[in-house]
Structure formats: C-alpha cells, structure tokens
C-alpha atoms as a PDB file:
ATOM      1  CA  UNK A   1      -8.173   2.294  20.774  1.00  0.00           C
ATOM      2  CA  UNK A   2      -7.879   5.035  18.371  1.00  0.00           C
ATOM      3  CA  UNK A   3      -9.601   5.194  15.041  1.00  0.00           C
ATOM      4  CA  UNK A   4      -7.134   5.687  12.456  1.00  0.00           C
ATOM      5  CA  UNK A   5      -6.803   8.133   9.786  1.00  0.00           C
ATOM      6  CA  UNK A   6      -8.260   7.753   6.448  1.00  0.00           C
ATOM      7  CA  UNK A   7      -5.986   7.058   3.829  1.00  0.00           C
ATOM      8  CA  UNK A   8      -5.092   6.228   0.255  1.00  0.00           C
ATOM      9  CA  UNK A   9      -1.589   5.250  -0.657  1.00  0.00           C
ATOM     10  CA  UNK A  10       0.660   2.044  -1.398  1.00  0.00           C
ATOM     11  CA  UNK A  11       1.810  -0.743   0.258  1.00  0.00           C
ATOM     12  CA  UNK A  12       4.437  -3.626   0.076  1.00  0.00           C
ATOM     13  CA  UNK A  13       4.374  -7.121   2.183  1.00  0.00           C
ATOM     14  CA  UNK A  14       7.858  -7.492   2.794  1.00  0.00           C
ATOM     15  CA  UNK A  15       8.265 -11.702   3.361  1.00  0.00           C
ATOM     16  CA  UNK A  16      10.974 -13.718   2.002  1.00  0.00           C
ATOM     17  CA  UNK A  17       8.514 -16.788   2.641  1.00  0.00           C
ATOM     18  CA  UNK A  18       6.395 -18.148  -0.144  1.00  0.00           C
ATOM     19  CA  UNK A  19       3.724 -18.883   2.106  1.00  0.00           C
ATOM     20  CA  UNK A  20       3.826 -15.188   3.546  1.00  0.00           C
ATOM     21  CA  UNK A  21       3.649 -16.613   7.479  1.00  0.00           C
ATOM     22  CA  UNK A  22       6.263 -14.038   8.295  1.00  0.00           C
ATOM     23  CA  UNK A  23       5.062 -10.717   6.971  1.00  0.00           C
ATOM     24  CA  UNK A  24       5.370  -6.691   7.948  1.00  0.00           C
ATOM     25  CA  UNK A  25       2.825  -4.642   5.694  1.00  0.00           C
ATOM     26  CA  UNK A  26       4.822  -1.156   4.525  1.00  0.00           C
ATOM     27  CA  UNK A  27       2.662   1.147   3.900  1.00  0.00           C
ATOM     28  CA  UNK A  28       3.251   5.225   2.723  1.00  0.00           C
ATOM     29  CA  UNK A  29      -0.434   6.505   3.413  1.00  0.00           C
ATOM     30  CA  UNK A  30      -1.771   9.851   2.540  1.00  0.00           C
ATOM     31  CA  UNK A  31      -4.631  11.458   4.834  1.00  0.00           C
ATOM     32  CA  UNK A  32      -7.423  12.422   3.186  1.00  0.00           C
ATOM     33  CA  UNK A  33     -11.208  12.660   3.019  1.00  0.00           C
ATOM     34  CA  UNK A  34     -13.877  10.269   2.213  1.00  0.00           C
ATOM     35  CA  UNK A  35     -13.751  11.418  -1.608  1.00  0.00           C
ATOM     36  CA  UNK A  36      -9.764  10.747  -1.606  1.00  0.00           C
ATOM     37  CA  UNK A  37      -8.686  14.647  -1.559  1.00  0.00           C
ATOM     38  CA  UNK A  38      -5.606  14.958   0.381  1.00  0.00           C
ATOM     39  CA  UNK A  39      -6.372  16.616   3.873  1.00  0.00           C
ATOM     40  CA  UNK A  40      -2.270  18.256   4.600  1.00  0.00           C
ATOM     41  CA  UNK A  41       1.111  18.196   2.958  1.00  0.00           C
ATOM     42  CA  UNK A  42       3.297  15.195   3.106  1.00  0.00           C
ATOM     43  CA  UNK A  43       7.343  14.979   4.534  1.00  0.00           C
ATOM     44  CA  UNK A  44       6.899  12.738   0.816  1.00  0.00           C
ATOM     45  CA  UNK A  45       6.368  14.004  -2.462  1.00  0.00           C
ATOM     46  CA  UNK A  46       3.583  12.375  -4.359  1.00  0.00           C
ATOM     47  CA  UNK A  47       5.676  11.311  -7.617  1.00  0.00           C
ATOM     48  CA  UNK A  48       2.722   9.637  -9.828  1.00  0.00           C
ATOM     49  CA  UNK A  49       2.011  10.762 -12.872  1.00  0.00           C
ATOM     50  CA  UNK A  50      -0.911  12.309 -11.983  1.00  0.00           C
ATOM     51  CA  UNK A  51       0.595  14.181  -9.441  1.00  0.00           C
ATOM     52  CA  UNK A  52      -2.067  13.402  -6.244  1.00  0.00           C
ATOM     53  CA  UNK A  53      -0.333   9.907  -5.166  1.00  0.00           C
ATOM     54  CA  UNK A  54       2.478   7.524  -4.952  1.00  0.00           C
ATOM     55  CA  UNK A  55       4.286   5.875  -7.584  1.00  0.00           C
ATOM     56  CA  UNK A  56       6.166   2.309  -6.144  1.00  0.00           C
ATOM     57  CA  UNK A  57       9.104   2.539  -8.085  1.00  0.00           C
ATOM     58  CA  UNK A  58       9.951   6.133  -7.406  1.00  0.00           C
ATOM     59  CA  UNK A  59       9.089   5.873  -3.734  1.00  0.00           C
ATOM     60  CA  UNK A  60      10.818   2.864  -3.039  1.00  0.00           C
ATOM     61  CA  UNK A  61      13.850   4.282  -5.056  1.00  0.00           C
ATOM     62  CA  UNK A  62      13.683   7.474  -2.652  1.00  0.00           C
ATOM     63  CA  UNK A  63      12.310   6.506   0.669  1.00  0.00           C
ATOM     64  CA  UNK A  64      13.429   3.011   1.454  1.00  0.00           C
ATOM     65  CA  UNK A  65      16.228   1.533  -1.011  1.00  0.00           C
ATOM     66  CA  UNK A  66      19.173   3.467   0.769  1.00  0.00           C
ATOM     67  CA  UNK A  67      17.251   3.959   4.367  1.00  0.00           C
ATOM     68  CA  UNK A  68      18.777   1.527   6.573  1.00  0.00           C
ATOM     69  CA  UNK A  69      15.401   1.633   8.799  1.00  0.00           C
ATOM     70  CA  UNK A  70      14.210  -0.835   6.184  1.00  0.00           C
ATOM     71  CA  UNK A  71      17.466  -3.523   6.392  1.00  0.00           C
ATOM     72  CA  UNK A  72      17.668  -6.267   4.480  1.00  0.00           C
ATOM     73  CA  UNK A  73      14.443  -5.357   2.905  1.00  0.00           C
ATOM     74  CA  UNK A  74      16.045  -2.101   1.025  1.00  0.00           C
ATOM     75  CA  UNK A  75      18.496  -4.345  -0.923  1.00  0.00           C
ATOM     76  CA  UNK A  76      15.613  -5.608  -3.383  1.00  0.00           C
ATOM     77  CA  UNK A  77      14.714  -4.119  -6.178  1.00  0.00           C
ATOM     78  CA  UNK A  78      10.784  -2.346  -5.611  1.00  0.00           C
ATOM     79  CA  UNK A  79       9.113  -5.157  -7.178  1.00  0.00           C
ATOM     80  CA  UNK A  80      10.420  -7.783  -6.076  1.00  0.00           C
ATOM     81  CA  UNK A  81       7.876  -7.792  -3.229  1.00  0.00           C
ATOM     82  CA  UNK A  82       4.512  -8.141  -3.539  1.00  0.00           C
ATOM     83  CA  UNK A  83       2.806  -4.952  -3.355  1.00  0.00           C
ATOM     84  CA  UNK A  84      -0.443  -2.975  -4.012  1.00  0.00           C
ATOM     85  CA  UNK A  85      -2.339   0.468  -3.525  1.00  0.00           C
ATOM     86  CA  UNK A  86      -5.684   2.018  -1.925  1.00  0.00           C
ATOM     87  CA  UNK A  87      -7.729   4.116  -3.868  1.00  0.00           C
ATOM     88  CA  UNK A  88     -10.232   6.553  -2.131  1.00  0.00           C
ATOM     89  CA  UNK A  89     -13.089   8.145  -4.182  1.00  0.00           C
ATOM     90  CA  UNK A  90     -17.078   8.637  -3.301  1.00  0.00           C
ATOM     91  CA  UNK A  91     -17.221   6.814  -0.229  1.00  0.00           C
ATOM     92  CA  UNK A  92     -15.782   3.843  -1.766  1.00  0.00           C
ATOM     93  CA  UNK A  93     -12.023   2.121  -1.369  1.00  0.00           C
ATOM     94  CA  UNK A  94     -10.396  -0.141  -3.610  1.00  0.00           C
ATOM     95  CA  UNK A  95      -7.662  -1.900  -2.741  1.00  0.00           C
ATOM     96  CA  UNK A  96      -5.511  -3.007  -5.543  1.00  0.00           C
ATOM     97  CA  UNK A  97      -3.107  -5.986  -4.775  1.00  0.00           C
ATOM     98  CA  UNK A  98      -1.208  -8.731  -6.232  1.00  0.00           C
ATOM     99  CA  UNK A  99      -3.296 -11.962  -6.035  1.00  0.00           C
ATOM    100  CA  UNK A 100      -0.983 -13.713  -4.282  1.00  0.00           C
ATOM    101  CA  UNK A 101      -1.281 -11.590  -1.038  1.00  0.00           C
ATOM    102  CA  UNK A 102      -5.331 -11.093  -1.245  1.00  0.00           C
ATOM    103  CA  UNK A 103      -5.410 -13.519   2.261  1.00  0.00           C
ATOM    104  CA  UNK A 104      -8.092 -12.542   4.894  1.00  0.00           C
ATOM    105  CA  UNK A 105      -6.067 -11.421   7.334  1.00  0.00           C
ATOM    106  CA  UNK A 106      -3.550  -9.029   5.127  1.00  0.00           C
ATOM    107  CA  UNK A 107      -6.589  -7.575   3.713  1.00  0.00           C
ATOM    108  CA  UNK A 108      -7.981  -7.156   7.139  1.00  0.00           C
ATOM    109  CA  UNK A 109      -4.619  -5.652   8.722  1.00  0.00           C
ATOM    110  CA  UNK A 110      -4.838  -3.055   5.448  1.00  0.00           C
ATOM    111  CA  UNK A 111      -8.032  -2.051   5.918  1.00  0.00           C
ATOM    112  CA  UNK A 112      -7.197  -1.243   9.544  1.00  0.00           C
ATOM    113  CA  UNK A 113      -3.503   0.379   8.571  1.00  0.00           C
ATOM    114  CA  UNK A 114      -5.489   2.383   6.104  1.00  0.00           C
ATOM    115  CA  UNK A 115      -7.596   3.616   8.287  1.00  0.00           C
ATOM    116  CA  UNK A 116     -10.953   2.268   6.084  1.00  0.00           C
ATOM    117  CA  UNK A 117     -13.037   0.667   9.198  1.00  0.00           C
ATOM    118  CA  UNK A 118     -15.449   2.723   9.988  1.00  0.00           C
ATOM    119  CA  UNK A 119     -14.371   5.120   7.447  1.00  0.00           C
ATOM    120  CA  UNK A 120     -15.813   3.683   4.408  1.00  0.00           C
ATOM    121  CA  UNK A 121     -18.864   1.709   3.914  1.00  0.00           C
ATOM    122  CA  UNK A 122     -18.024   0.031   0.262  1.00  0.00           C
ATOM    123  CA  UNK A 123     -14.720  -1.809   0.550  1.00  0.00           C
ATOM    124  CA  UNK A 124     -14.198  -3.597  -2.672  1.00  0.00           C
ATOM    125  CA  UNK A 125     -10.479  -5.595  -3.302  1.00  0.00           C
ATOM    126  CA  UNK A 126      -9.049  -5.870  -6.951  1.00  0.00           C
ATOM    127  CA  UNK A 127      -6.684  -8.356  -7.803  1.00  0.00           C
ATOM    128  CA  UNK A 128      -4.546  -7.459  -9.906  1.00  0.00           C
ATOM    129  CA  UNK A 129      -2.347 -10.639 -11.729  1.00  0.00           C
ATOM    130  CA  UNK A 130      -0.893  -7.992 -14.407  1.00  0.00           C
ATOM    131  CA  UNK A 131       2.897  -7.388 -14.689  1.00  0.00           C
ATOM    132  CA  UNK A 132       2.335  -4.491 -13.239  1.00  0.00           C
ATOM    133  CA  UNK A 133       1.968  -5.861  -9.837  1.00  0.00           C
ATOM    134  CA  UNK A 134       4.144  -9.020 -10.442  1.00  0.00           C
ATOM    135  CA  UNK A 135       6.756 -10.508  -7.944  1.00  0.00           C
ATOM    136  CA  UNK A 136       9.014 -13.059  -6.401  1.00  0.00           C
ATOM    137  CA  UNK A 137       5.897 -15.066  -5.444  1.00  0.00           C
ATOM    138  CA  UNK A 138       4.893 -15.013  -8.809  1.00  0.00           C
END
C-alpha cells in the first residue's frame, strides 16, 4: 500500500455514541513538508488567523454545514463533535485533540490519515480539555 502524504490540518470524529464505537474521522489535510510548509495550493482556503491553516469553525461553516456529502452530520453546529488538529514543524507532529477521543486506535487511524508514519520520527499527542476543544461528549 501507498504511503500517504504528509500533512497538517484538522479533524472531527463524527459519532453520535458516547462510547465512540461507531466513528468516521473527517479530516481537511494540507500537504506539506517535514517542517509544516505547505507543498501546493488547496481547492480550500486556509481561513486561520494566521493565514497558513484551518480554522474549525470557518471550515465547517463553509465546507461541510450545507454539503449534503456530510448528511446528518452537517446539521450540528462545528463543535458539537469532538475534534482536533495536527501541527507539523522540525520533524516533529503534534496532534492536538479533545481528551475524550485520545483512544489508541483513533490516534493510530490519524497518524495514518495524516500521513505521519514513516514521515515523522517525534509524534507527540496533546490533550487538550480547554473550551476550546469542548463537545457533546463533554
């Protein structure tokens, strides 16, 4: 099988089961290089504030809450999934992520999606219990 591409980016778990044993991972990567530079342009605009990534609101807002690909999922509000990002710099990841889905195999499925195995030697996962990454499993 094919190695995938490197990326940074968000993600969402989109379950409506507390104990998450029904779970796609939605992901909006962006390719890029080992230091987290952006390697082409994007159909999607990066909308954060610092201009070189995605913001969750503003992409869920304009890529999934009125896209029908995404039904019944695209009828809650961005946040009301759990939800998290991947951060690429120096040969190092992060992945930043509600506690509540920091399970073995979503990390493992994320590193894969992400296209961090054999990519990046220093994985290192964050949780993140703030209000900024709070949801309907909180």
């Amino acid at each position: 099988m094919a190695e995938k591409q490197l990326c940074s980016g968000v993600f969402w778990i989109l379950s409506d089961n507390n104990d998450l044993s029904n779970y796609k991972i939605l992901m909006f990567g962006i390719p890029c290089d080992t230091n987290g530079n952006p390697l082409n342009i994007r159909s999607i605009e990066l909308n954060s504030k610092s201009g070189n990534t995605y913001n969750h609101k503003k992409l869920w807002e304009s890529e999934v809450k009125n896209n029908n690909k995404y039904r019944p999922h695209n009828k809650k509000e961005y946040n009301y999934y759990p939800r998290g990002r991947v951060e690429i710099s120096h040969n190092r990841a992060v992945i930043f992520l509600n506690p509540n889905i920091n399970k073995q195999e979503i990390i493992d499925e994320l590193k894969s999606e992400f296209g961090l195995v054999n990519n990046i030697p220093e994985i290192r996962i964050k949780n993140d219990g703030s209000i900024h990454y709070k949801c309907f499993l909180d």
